[in-house]
C-alpha atoms as a PDB file:
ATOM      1  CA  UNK A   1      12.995  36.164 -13.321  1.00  0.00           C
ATOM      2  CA  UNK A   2       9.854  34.490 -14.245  1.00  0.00           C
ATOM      3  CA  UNK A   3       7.892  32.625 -12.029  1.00  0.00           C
ATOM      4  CA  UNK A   4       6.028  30.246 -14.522  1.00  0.00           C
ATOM      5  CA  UNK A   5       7.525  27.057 -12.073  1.00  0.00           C
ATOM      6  CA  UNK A   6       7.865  28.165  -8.410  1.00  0.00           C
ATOM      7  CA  UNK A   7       9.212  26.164  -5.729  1.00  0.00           C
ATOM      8  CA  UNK A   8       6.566  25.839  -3.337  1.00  0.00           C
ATOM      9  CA  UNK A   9       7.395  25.436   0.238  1.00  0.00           C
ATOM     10  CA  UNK A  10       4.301  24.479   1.951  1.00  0.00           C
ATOM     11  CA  UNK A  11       4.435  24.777   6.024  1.00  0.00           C
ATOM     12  CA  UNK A  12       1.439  22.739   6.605  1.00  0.00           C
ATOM     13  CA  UNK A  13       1.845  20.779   9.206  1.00  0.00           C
ATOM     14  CA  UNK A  14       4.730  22.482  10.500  1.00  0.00           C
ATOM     15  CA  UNK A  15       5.602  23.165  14.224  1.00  0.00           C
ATOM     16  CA  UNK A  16       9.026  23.795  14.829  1.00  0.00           C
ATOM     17  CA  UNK A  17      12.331  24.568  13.486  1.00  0.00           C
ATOM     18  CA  UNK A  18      13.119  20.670  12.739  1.00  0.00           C
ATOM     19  CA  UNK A  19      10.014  20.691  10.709  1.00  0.00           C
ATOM     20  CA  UNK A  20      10.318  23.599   9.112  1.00  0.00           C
ATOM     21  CA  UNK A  21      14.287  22.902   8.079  1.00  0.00           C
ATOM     22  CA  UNK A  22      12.989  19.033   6.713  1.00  0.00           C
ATOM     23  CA  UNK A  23      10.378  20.850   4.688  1.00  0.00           C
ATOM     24  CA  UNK A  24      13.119  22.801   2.792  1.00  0.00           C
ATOM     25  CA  UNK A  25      15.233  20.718   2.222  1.00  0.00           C
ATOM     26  CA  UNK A  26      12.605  18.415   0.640  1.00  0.00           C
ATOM     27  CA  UNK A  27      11.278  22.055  -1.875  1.00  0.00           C
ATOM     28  CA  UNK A  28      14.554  22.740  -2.527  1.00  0.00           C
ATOM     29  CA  UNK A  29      16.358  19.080  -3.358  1.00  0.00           C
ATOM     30  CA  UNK A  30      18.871  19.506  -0.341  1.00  0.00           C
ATOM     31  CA  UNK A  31      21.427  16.979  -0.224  1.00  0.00           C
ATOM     32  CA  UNK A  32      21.332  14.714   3.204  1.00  0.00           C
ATOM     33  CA  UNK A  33      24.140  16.150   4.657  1.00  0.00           C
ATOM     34  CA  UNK A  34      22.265  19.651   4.715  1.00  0.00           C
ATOM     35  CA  UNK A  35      23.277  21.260   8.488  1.00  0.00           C
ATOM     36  CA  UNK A  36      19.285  21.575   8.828  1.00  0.00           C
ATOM     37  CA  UNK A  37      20.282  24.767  10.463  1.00  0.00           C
ATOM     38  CA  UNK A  38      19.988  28.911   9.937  1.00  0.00           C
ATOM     39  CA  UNK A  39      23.447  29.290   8.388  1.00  0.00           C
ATOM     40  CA  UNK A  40      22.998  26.016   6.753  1.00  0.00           C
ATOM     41  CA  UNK A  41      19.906  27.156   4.928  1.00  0.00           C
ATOM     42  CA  UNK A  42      21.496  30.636   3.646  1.00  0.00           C
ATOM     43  CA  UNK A  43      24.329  29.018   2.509  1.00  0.00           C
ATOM     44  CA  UNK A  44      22.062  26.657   0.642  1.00  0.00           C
ATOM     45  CA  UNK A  45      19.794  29.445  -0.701  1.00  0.00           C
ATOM     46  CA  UNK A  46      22.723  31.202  -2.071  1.00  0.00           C
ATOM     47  CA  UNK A  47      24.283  27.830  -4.376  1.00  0.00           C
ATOM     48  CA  UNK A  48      20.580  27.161  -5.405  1.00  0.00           C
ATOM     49  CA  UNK A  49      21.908  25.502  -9.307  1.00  0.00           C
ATOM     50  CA  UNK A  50      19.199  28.181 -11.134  1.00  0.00           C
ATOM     51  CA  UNK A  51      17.080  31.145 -10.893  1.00  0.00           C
ATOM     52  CA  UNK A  52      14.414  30.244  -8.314  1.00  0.00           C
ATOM     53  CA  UNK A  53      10.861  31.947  -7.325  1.00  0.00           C
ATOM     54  CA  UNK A  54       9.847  30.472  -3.570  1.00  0.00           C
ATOM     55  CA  UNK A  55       6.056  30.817  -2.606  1.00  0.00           C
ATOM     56  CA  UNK A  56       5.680  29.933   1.167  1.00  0.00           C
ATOM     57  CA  UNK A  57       2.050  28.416   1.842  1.00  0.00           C
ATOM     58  CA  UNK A  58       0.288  27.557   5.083  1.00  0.00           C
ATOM     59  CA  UNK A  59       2.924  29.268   6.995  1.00  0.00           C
ATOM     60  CA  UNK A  60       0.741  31.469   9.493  1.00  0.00           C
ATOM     61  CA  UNK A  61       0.073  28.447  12.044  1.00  0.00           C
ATOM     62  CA  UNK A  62       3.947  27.795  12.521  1.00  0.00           C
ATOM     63  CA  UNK A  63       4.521  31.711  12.816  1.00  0.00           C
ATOM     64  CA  UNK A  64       1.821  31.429  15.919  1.00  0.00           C
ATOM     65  CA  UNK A  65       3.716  28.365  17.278  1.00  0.00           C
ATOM     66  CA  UNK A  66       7.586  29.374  16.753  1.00  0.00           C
ATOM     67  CA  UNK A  67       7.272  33.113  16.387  1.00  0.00           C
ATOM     68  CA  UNK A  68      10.937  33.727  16.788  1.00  0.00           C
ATOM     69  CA  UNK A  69      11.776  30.642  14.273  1.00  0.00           C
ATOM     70  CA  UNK A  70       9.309  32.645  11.715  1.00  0.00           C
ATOM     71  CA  UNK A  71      11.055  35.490  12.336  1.00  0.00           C
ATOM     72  CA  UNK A  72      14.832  33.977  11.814  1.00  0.00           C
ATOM     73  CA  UNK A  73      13.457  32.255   8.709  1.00  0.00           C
ATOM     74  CA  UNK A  74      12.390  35.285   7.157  1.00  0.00           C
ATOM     75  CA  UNK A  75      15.712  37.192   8.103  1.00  0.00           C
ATOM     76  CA  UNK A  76      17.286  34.116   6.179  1.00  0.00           C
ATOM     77  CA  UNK A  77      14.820  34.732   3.059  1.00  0.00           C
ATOM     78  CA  UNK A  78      15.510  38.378   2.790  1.00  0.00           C
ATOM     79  CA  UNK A  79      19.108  38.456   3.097  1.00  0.00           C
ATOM     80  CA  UNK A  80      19.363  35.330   0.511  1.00  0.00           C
ATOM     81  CA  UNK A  81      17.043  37.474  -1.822  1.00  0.00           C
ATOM     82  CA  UNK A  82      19.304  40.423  -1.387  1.00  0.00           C
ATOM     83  CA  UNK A  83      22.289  38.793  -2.082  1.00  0.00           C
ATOM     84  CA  UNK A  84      21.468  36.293  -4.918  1.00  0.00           C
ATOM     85  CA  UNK A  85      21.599  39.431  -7.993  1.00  0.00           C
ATOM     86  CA  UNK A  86      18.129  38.594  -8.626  1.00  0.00           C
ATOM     87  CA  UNK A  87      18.511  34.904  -8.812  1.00  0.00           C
ATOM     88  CA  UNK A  88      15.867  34.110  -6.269  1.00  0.00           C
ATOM     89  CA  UNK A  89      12.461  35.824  -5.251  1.00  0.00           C
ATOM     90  CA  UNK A  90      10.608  34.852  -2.149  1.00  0.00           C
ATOM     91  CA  UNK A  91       7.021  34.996  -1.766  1.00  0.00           C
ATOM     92  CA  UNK A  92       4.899  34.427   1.166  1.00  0.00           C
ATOM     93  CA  UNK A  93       0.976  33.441   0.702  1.00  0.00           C
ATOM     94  CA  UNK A  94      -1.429  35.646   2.395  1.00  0.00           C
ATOM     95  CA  UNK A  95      -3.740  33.197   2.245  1.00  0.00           C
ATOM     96  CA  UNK A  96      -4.669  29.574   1.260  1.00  0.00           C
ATOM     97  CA  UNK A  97      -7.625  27.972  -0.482  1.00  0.00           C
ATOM     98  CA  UNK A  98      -8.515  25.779   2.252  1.00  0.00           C
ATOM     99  CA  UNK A  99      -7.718  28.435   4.783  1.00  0.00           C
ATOM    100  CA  UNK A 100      -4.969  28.595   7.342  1.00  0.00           C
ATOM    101  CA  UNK A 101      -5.277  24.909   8.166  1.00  0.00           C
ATOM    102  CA  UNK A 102      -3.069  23.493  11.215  1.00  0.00           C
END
């Protein structure tokens, strides 16, 4: 998979689950009548139309403020990844030019 045109899912901004659910299905086109939930989202992930590289930016201040939402999105990430046959990669930013802004 190349990743010459990523979807970027940028967490700026983002405090909770609500947030962070809006905020994916905007990056990855989700119809309206997306569950905006965890099993929502993998099933989503896994009937994504093409090969698709992720990078999550500006995620560290929603981590701090919904640590066990960060932790069930990643779970999500991973086991889409695993199960796609190497139709999607997931990246997450270490950092961010401007710095982990809030």
């Amino acid at each position: 998979m190349r990743i010459d045109d990523p979807v970027v899912l940028d967490l700026r901004g983002v405090t909770d689950k609500a947030g962070f659910m809006d905020r994916c299905a905007d990056a990855f086109g989700l119809p309206d009548w997306f569950g905006r939930n965890w099993d929502a989202l993998a099933e989503s992930l896994g009937e994504l139309p093409r090969p698709v590289a992720v990078v999550v930016t500006h995620w560290q201040a929603y981590a701090r403020r919904a640590p066990r939402d960060w932790d069930l999105a990643q779970e999500v990430f991973a086991t889409a990844v695993e199960e796609s046959g190497e139709r999607l990669s997931v990246l997450v930013a270490l950092g961010s030019p401007g710095g982990d802004e809030e």
